[in-house]
PDB file of N, CA and C in Angstrom:
ATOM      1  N   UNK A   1     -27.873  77.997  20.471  1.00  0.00           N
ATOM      2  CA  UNK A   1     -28.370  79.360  20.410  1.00  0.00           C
ATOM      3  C   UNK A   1     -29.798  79.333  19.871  1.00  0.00           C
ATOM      4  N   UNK A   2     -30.643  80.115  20.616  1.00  0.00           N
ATOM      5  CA  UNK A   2     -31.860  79.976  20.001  1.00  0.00           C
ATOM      6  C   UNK A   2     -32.263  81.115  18.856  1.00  0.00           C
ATOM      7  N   UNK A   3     -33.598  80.776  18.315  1.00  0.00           N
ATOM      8  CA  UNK A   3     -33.969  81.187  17.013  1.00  0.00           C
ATOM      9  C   UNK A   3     -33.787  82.895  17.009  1.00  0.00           C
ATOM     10  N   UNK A   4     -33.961  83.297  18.262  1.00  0.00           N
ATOM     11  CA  UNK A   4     -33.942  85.320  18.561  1.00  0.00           C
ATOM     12  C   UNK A   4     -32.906  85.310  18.397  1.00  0.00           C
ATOM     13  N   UNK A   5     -32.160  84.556  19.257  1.00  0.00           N
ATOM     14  CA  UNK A   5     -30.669  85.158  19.635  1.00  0.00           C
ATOM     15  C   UNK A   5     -29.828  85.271  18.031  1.00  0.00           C
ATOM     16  N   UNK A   6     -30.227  83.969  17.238  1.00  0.00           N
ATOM     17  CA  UNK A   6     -29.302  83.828  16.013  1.00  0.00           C
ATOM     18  C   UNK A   6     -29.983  85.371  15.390  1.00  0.00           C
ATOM     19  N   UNK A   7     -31.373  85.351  14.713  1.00  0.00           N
ATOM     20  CA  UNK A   7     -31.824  86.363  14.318  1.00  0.00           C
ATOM     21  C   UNK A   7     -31.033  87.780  14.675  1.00  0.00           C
ATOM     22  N   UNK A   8     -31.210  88.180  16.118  1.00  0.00           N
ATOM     23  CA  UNK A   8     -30.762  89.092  16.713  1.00  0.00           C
ATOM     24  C   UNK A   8     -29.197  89.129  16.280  1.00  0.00           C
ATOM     25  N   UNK A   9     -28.387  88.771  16.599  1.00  0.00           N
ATOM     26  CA  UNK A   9     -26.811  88.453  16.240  1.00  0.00           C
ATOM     27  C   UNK A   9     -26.862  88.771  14.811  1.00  0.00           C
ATOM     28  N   UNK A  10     -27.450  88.073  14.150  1.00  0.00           N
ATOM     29  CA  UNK A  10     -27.389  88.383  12.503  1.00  0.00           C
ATOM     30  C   UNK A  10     -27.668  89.632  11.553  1.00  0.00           C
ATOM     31  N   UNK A  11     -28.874  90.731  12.465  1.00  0.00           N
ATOM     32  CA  UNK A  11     -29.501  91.716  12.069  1.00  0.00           C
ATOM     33  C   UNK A  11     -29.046  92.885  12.743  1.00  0.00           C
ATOM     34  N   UNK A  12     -28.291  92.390  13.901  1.00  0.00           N
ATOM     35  CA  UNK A  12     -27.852  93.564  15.406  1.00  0.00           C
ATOM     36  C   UNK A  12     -26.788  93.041  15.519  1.00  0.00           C
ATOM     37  N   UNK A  13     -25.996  93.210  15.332  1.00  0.00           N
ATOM     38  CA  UNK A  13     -24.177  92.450  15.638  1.00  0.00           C
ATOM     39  C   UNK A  13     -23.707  93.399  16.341  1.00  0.00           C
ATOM     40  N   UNK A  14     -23.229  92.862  17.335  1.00  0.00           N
ATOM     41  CA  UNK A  14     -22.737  93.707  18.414  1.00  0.00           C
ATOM     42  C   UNK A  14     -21.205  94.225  18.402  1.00  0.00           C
ATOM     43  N   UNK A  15     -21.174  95.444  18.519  1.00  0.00           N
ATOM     44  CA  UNK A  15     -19.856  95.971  18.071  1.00  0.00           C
ATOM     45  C   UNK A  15     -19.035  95.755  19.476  1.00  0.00           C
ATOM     46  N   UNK A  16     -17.860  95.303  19.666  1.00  0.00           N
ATOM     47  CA  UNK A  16     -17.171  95.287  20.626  1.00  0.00           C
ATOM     48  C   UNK A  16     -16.095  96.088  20.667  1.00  0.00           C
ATOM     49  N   UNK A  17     -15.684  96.523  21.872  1.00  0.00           N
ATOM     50  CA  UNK A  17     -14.034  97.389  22.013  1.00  0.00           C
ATOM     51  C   UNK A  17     -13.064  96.049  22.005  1.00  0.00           C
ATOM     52  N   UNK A  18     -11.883  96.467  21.855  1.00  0.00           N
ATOM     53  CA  UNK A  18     -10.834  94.768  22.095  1.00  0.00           C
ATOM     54  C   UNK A  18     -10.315  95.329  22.912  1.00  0.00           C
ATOM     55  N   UNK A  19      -9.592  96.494  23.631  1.00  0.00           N
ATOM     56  CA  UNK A  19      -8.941  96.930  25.059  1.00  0.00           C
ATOM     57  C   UNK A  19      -9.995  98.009  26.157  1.00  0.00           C
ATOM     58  N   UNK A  20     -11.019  98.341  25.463  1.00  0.00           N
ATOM     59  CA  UNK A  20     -11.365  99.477  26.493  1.00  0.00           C
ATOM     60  C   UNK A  20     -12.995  98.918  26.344  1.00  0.00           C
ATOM     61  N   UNK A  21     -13.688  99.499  27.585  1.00  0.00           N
ATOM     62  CA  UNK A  21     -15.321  99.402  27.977  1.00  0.00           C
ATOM     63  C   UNK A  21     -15.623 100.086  27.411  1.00  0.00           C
ATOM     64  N   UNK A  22     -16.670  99.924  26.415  1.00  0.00           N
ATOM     65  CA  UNK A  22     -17.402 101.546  25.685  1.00  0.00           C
ATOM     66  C   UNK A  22     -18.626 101.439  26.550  1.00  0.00           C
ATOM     67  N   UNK A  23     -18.567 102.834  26.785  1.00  0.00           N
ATOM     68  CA  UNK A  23     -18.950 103.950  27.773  1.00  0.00           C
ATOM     69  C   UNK A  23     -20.460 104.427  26.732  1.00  0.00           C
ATOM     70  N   UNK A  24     -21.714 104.565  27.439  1.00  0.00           N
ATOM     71  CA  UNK A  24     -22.470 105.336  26.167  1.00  0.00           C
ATOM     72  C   UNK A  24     -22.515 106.852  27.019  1.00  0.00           C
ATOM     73  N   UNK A  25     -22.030 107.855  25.868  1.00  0.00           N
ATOM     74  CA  UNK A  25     -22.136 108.909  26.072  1.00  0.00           C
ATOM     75  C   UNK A  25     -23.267 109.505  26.043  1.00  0.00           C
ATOM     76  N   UNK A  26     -24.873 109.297  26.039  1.00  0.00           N
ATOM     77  CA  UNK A  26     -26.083 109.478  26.168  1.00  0.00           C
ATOM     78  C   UNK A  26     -26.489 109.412  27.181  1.00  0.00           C
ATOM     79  N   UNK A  27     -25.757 107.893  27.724  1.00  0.00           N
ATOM     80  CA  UNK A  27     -26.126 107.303  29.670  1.00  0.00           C
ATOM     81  C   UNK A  27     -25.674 108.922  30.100  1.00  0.00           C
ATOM     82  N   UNK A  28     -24.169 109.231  29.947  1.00  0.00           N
ATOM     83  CA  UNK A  28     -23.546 109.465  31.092  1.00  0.00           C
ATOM     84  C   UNK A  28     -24.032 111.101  31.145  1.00  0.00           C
ATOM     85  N   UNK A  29     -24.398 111.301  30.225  1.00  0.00           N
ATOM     86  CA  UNK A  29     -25.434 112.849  29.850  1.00  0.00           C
ATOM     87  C   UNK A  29     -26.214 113.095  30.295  1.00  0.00           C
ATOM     88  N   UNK A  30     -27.280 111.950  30.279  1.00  0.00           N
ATOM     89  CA  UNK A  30     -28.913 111.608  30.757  1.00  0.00           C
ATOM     90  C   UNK A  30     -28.189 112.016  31.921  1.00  0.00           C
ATOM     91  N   UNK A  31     -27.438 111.637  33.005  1.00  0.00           N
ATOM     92  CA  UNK A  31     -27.157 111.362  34.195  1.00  0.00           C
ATOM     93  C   UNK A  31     -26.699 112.867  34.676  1.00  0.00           C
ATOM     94  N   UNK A  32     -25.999 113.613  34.337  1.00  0.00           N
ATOM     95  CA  UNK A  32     -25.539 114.905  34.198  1.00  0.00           C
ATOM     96  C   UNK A  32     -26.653 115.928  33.979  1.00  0.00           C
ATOM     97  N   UNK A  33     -27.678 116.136  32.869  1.00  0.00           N
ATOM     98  CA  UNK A  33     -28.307 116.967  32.592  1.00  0.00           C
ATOM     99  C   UNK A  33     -29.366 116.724  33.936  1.00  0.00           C
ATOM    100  N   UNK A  34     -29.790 115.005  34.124  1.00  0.00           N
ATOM    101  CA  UNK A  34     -30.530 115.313  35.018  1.00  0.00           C
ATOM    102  C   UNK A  34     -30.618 115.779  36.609  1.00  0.00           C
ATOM    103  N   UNK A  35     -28.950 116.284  36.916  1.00  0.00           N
ATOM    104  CA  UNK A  35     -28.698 116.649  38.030  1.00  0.00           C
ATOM    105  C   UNK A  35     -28.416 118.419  37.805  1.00  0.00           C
ATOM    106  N   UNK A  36     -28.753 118.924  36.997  1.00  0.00           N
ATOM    107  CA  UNK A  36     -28.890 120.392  36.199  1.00  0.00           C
ATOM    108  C   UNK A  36     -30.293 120.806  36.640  1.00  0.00           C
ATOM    109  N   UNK A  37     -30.042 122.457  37.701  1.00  0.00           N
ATOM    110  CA  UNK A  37     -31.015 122.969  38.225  1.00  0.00           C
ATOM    111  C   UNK A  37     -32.195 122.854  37.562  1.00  0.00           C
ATOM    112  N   UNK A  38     -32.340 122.918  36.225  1.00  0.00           N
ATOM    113  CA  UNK A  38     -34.066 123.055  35.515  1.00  0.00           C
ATOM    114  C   UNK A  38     -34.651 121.803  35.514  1.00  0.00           C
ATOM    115  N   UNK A  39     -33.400 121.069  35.230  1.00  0.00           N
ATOM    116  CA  UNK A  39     -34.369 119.367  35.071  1.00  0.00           C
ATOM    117  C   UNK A  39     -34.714 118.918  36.884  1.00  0.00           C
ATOM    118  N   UNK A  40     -33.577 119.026  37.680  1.00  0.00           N
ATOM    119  CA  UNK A  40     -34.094 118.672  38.955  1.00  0.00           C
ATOM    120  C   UNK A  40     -34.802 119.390  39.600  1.00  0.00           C
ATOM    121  N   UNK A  41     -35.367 120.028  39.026  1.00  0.00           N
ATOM    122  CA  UNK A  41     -36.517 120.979  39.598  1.00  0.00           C
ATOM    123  C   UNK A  41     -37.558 120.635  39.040  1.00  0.00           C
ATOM    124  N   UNK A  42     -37.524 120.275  37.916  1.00  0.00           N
ATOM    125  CA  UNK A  42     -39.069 119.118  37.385  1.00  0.00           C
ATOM    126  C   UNK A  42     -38.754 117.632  38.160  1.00  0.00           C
ATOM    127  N   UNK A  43     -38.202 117.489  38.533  1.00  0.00           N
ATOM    128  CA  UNK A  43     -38.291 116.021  38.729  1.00  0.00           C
ATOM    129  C   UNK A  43     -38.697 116.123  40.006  1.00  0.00           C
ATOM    130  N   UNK A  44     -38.315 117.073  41.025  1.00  0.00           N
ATOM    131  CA  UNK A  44     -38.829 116.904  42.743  1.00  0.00           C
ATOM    132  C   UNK A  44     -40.631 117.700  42.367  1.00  0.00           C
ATOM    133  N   UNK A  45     -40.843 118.170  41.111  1.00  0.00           N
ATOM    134  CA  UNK A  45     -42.369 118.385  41.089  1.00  0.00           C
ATOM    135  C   UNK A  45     -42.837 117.092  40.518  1.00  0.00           C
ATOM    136  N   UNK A  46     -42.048 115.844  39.551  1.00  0.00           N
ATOM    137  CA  UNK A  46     -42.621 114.962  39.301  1.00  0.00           C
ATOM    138  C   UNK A  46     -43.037 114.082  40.273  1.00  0.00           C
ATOM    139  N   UNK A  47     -41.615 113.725  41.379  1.00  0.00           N
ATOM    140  CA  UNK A  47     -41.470 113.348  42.820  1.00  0.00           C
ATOM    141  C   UNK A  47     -42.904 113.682  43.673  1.00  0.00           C
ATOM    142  N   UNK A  48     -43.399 115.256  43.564  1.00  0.00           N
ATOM    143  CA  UNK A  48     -44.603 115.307  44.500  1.00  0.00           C
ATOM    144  C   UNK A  48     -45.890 114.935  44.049  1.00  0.00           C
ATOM    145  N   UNK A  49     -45.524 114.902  42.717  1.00  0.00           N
ATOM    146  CA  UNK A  49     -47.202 114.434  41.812  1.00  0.00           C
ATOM    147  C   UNK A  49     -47.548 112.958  42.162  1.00  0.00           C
ATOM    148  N   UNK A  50     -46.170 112.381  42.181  1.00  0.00           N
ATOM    149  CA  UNK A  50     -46.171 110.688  42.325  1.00  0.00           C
ATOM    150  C   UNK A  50     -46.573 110.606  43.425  1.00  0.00           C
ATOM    151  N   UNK A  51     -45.887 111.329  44.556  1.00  0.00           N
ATOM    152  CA  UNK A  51     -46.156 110.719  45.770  1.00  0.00           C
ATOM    153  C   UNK A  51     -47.808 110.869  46.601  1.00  0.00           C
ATOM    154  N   UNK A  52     -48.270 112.337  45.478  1.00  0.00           N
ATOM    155  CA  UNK A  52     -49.821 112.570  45.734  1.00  0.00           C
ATOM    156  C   UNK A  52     -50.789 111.782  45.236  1.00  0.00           C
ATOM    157  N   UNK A  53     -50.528 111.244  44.046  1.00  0.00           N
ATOM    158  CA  UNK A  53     -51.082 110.286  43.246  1.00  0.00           C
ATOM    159  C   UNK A  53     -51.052 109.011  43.751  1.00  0.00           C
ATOM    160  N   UNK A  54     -50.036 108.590  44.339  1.00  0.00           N
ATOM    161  CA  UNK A  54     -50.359 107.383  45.224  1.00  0.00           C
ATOM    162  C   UNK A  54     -50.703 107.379  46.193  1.00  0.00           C
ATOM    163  N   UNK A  55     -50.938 108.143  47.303  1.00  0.00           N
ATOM    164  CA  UNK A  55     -51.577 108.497  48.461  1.00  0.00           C
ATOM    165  C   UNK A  55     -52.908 108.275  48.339  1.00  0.00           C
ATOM    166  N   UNK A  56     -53.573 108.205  47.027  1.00  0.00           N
ATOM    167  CA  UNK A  56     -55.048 108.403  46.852  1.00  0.00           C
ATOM    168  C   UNK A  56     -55.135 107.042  46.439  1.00  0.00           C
ATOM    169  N   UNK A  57     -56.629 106.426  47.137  1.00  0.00           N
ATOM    170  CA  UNK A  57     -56.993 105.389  46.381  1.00  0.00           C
ATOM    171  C   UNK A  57     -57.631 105.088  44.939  1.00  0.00           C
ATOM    172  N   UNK A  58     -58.618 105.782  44.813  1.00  0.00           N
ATOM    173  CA  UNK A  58     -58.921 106.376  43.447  1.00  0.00           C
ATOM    174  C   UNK A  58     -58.958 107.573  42.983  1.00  0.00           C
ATOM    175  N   UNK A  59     -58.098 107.975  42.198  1.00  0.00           N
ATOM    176  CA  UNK A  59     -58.352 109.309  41.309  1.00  0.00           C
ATOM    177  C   UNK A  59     -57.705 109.127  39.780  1.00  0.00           C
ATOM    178  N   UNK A  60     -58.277 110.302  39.098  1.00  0.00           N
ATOM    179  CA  UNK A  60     -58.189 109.815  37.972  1.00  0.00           C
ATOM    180  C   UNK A  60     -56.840 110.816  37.483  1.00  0.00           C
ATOM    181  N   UNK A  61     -56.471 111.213  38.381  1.00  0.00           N
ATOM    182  CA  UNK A  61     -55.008 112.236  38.057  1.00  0.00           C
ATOM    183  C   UNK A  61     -53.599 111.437  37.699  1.00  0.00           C
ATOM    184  N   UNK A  62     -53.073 111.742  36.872  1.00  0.00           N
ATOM    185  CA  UNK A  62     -51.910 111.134  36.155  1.00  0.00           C
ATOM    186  C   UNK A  62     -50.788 112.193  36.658  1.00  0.00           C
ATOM    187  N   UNK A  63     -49.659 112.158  36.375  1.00  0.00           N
ATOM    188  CA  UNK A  63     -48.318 112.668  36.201  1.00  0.00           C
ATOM    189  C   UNK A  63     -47.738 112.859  35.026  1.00  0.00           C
ATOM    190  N   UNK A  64     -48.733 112.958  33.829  1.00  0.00           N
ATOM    191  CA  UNK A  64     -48.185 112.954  32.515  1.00  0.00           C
ATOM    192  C   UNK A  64     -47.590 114.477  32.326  1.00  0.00           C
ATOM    193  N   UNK A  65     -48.388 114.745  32.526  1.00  0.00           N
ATOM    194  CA  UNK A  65     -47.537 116.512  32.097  1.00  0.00           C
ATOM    195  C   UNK A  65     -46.552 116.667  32.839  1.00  0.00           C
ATOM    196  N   UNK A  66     -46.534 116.584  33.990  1.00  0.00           N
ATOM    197  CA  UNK A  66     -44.847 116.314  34.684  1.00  0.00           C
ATOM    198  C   UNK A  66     -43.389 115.402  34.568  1.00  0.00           C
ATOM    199  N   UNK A  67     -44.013 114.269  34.255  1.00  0.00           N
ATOM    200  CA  UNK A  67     -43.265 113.433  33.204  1.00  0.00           C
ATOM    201  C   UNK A  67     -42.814 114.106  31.887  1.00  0.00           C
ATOM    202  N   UNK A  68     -43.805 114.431  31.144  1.00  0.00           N
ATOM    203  CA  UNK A  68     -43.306 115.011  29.895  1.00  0.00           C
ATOM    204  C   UNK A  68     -42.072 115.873  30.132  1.00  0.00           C
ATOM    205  N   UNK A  69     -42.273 116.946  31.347  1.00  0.00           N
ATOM    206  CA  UNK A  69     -41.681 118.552  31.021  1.00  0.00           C
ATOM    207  C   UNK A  69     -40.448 117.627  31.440  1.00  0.00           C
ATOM    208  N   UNK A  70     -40.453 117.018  32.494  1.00  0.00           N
ATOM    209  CA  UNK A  70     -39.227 116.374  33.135  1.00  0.00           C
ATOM    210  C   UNK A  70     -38.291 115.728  32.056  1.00  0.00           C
ATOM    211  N   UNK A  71     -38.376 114.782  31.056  1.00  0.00           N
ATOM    212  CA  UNK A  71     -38.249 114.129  30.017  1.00  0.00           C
ATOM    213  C   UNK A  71     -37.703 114.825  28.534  1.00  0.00           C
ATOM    214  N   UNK A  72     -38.355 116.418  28.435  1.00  0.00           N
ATOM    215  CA  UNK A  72     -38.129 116.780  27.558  1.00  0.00           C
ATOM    216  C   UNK A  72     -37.248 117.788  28.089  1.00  0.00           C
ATOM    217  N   UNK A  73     -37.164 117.920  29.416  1.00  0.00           N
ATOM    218  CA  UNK A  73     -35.619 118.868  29.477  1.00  0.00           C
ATOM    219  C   UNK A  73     -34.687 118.295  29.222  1.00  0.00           C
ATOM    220  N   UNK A  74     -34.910 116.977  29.758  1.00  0.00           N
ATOM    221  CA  UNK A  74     -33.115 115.951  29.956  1.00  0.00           C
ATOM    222  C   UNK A  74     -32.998 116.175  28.342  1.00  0.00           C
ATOM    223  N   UNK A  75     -33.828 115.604  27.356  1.00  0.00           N
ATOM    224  CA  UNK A  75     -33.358 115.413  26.080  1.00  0.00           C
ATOM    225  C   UNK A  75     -33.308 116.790  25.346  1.00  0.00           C
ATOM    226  N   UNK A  76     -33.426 117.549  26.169  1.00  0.00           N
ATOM    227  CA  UNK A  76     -32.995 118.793  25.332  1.00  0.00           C
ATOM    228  C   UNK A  76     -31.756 119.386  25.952  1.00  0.00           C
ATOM    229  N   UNK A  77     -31.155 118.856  26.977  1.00  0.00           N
ATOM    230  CA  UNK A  77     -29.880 119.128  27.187  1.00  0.00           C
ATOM    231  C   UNK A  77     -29.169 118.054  26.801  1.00  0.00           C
ATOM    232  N   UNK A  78     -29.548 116.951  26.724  1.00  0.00           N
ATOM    233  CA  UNK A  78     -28.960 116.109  26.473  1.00  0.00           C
ATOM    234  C   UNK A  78     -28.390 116.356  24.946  1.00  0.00           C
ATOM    235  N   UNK A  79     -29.493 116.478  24.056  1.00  0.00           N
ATOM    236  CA  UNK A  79     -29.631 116.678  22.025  1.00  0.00           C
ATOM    237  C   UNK A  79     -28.126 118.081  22.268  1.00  0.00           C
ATOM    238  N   UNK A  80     -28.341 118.658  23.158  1.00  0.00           N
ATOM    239  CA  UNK A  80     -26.904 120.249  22.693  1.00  0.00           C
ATOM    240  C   UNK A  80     -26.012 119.663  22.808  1.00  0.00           C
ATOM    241  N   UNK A  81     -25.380 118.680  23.697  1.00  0.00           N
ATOM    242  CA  UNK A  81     -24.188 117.966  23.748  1.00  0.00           C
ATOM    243  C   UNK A  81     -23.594 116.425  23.412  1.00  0.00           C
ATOM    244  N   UNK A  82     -24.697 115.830  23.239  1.00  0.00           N
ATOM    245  CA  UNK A  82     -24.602 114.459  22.752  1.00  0.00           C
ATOM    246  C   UNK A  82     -23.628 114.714  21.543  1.00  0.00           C
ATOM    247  N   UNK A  83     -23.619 115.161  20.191  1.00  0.00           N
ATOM    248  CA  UNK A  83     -23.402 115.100  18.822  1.00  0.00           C
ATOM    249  C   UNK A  83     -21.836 115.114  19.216  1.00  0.00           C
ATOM    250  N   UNK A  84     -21.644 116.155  20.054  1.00  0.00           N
ATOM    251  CA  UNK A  84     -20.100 116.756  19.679  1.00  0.00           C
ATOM    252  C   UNK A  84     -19.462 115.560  20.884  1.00  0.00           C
ATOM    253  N   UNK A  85     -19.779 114.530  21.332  1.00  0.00           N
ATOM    254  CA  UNK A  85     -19.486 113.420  21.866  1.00  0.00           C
ATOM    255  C   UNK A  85     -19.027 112.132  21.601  1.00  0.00           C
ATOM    256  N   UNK A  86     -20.211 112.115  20.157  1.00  0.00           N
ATOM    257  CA  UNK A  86     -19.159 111.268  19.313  1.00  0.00           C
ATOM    258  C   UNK A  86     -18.663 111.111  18.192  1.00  0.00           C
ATOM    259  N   UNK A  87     -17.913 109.676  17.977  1.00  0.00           N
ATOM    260  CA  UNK A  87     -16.656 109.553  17.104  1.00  0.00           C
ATOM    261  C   UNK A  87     -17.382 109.484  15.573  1.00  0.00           C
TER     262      UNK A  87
END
């Protein structure tokens, strides 16, 4: 085992189930909120920023503000239901 891995193992010990797959209830949220009319409605405007932004050879236009709004819906639907999720 090398020098991370021992480190890592020693400082991060990995919690295991002994009969069942643990599931992260954050994934399966992220995944949910982001199929929720407000967030997928930022994301097909993030979708057109990207796809305008690469069409161009040089410009100096980003997708940050669309990223953001996109990003901070999921985790704000995500933050109302995450807590009462887990153990």
């Amino acid at each position: 085992m090398s020098f991370l891995q021992n480190f890592l193992n020693h400082y991060f010990p990995t919690v295991r189930a002994d009969d069942e797959e643990v599931i992260d209830p954050q994934k399966v949220l992220r995944a949910w909120c982001s199929r929720q009319k407000k967030c997928s409605d930022l994301q097909v405007l993030l979708d057109i920023c990207n796809d305008r932004v690469s069409s161009k050879k040089q410009t100096e236009e980003t997708c940050m503000e669309e990223l953001l709004d996109y990003v901070e819906c999921v985790d704000q639907c995500v933050a109302k239901r995450l807590f009462s999720k887990l153990k």
